[in-house]
PDB file of N, CA and C in Angstrom:
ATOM      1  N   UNK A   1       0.899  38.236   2.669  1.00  0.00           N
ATOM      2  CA  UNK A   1       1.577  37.293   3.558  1.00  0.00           C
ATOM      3  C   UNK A   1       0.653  36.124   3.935  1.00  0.00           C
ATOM      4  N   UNK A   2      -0.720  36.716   4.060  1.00  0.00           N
ATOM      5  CA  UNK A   2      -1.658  35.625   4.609  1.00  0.00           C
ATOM      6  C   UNK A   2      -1.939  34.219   3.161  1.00  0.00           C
ATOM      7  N   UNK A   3      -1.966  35.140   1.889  1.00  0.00           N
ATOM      8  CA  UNK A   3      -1.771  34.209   0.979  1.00  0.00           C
ATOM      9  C   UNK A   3      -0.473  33.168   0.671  1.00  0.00           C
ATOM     10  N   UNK A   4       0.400  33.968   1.196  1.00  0.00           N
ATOM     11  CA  UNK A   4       1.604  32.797   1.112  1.00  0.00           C
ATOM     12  C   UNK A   4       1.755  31.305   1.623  1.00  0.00           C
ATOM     13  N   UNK A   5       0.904  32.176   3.079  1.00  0.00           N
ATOM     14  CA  UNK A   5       0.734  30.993   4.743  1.00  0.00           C
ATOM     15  C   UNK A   5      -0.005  29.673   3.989  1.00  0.00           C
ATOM     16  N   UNK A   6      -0.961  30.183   3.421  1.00  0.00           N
ATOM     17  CA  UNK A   6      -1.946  29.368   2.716  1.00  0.00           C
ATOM     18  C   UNK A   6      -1.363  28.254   1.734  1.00  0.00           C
ATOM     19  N   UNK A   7      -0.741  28.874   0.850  1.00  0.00           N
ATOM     20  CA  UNK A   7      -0.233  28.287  -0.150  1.00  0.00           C
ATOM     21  C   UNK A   7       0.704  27.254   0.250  1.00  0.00           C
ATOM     22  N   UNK A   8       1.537  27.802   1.770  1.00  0.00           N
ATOM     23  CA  UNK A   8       2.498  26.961   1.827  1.00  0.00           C
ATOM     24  C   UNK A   8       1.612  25.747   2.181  1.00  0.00           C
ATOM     25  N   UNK A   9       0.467  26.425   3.320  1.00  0.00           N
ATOM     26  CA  UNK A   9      -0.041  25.082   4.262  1.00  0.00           C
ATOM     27  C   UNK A   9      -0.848  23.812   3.467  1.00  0.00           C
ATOM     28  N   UNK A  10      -1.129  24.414   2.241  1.00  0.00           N
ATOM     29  CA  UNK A  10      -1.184  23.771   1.335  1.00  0.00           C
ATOM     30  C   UNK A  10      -0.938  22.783   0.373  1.00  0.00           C
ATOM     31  N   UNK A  11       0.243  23.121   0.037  1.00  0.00           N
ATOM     32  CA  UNK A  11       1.120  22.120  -0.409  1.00  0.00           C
ATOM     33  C   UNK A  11       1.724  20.791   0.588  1.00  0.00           C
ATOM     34  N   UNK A  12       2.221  21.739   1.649  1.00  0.00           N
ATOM     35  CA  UNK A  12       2.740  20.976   2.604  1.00  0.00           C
ATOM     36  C   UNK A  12       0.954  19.822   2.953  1.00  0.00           C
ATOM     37  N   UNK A  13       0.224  20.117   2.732  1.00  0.00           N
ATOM     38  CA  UNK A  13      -1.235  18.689   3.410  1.00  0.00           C
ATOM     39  C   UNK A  13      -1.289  18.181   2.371  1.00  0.00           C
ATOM     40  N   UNK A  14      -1.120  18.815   0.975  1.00  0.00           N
ATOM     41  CA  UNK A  14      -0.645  17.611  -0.205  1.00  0.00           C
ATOM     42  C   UNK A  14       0.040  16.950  -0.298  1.00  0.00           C
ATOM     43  N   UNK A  15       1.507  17.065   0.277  1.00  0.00           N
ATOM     44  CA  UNK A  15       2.680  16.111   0.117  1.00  0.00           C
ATOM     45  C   UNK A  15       2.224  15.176   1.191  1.00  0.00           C
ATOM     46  N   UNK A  16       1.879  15.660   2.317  1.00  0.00           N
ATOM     47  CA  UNK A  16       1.222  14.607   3.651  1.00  0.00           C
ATOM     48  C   UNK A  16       0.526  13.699   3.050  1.00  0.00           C
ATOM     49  N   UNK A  17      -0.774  14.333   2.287  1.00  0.00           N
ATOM     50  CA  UNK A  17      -1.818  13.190   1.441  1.00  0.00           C
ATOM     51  C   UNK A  17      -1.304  12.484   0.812  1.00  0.00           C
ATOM     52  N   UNK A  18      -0.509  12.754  -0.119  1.00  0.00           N
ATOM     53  CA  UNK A  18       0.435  11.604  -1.085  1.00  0.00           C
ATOM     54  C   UNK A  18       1.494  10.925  -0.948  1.00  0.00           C
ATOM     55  N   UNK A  19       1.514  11.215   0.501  1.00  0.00           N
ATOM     56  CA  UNK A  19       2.638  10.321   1.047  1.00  0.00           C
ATOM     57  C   UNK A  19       1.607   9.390   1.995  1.00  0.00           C
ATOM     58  N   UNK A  20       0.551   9.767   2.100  1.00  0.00           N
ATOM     59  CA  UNK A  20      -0.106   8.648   2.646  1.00  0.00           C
ATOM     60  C   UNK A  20      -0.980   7.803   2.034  1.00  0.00           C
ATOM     61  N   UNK A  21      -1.098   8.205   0.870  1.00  0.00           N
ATOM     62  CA  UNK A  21      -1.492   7.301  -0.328  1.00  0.00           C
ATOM     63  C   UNK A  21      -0.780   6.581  -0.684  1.00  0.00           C
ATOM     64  N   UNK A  22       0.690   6.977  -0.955  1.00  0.00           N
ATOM     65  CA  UNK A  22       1.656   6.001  -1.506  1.00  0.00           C
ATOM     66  C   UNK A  22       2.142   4.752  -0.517  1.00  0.00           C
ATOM     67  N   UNK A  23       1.932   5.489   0.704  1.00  0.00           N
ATOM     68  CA  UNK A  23       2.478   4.112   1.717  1.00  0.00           C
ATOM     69  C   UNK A  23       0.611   3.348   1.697  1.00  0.00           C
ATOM     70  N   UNK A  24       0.353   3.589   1.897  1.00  0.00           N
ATOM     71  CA  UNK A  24      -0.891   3.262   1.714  1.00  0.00           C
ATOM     72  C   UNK A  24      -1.008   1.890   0.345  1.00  0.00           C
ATOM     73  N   UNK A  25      -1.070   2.564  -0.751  1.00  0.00           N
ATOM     74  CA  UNK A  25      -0.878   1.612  -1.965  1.00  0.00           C
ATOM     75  C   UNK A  25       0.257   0.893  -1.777  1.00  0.00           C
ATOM     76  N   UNK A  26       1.406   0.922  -1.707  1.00  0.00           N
ATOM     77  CA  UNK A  26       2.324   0.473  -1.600  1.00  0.00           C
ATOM     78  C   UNK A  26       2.391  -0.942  -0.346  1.00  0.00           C
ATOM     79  N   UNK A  27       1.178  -0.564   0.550  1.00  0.00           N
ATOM     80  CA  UNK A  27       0.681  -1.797   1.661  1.00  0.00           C
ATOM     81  C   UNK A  27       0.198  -2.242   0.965  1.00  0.00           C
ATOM     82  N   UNK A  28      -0.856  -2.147   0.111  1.00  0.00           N
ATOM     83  CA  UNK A  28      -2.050  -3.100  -0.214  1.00  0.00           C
ATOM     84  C   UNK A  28      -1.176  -3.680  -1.413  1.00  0.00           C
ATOM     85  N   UNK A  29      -0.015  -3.217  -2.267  1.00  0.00           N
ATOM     86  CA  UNK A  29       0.671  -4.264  -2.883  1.00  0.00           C
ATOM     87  C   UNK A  29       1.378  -5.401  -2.431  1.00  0.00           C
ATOM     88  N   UNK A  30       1.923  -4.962  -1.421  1.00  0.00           N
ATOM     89  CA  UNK A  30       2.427  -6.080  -0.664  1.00  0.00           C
ATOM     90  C   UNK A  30       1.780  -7.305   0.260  1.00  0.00           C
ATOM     91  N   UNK A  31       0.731  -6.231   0.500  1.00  0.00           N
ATOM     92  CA  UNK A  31      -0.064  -7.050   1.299  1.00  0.00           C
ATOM     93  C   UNK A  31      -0.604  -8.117   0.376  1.00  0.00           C
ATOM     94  N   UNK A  32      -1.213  -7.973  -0.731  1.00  0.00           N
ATOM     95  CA  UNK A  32      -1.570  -9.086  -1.982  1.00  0.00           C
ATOM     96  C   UNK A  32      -0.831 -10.023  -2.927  1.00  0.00           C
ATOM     97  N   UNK A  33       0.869  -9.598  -2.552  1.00  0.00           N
ATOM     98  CA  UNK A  33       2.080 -10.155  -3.050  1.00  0.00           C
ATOM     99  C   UNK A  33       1.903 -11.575  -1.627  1.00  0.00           C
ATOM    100  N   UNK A  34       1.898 -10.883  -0.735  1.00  0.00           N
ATOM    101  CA  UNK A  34       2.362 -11.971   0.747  1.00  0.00           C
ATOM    102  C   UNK A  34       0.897 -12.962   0.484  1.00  0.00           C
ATOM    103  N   UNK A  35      -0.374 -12.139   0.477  1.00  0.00           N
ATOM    104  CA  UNK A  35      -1.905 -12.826   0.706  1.00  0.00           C
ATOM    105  C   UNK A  35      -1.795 -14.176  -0.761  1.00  0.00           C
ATOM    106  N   UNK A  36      -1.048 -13.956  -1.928  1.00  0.00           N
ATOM    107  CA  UNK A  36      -1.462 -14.674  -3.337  1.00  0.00           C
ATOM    108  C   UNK A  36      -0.401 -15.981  -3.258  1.00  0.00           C
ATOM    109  N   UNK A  37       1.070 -15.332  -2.302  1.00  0.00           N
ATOM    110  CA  UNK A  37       2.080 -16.372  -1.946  1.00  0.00           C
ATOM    111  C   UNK A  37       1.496 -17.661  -0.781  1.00  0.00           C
ATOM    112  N   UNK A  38       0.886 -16.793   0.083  1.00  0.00           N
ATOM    113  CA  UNK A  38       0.687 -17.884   1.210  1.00  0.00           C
ATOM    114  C   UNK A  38      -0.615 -18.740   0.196  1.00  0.00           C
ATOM    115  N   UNK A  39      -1.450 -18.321  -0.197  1.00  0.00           N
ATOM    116  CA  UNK A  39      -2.967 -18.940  -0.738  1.00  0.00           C
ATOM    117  C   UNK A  39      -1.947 -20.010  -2.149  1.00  0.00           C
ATOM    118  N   UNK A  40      -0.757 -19.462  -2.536  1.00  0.00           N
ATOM    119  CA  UNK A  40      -0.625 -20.541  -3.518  1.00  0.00           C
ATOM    120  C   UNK A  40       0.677 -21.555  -2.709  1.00  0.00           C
ATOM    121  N   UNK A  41       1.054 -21.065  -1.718  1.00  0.00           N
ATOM    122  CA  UNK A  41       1.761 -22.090  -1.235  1.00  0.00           C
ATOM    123  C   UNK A  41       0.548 -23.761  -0.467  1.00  0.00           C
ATOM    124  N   UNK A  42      -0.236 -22.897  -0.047  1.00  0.00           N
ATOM    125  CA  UNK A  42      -1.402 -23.789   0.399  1.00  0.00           C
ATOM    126  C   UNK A  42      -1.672 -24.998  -0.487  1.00  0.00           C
ATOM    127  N   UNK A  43      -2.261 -24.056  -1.665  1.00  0.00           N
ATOM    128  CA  UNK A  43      -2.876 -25.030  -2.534  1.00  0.00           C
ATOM    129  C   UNK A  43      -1.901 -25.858  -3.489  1.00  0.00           C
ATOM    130  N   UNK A  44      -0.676 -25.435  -3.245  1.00  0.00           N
ATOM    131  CA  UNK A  44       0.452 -26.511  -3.731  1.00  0.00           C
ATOM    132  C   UNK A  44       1.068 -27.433  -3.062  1.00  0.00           C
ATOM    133  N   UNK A  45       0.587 -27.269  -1.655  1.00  0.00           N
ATOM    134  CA  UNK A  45       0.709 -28.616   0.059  1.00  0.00           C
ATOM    135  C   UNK A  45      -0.466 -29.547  -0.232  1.00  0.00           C
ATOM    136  N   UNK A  46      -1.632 -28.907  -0.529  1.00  0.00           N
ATOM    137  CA  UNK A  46      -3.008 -29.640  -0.967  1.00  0.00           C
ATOM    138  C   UNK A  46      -2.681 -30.307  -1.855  1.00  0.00           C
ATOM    139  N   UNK A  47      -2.084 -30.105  -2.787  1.00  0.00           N
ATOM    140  CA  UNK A  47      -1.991 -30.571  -4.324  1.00  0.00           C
ATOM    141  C   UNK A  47      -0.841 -31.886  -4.116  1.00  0.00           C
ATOM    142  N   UNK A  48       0.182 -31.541  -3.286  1.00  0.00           N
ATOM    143  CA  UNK A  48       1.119 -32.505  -3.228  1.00  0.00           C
ATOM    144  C   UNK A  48       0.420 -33.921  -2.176  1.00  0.00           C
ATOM    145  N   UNK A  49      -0.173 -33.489  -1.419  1.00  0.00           N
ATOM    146  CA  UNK A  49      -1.092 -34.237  -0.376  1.00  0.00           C
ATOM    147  C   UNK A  49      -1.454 -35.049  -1.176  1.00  0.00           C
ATOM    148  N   UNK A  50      -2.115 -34.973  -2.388  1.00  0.00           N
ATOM    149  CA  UNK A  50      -3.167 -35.782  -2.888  1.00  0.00           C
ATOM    150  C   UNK A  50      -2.283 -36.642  -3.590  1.00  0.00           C
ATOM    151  N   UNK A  51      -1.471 -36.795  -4.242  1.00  0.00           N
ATOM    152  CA  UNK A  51      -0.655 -37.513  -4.705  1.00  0.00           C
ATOM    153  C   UNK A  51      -0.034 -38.567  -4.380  1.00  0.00           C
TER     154      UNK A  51
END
């Protein structure tokens, strides 16, 4: 029984971990989708400026 407890508590802190990896990755994609939009909206206000 004590091996079961284990096994379950187990799995169950794996799915926790990889669900906090995935939101995790899943920030830092977005976060570099929003960070590459604003940095090229910039440099295309700069770019029109000069013109």
């Amino acid at each position: 029984m004590i091996h079961l407890t284990l096994i379950i508590v187990d799995f169950l802190t794996g799915l926790l971990v990889a669900g906090a990896w995935a939101l995790a990755s899943a920030g830092g994609a977005i976060a570099a989708l929003l960070g590459g939009g604003v940095l090229g909206l910039s440099i295309f206000r700069k770019w029109r400026r000069r013109d």
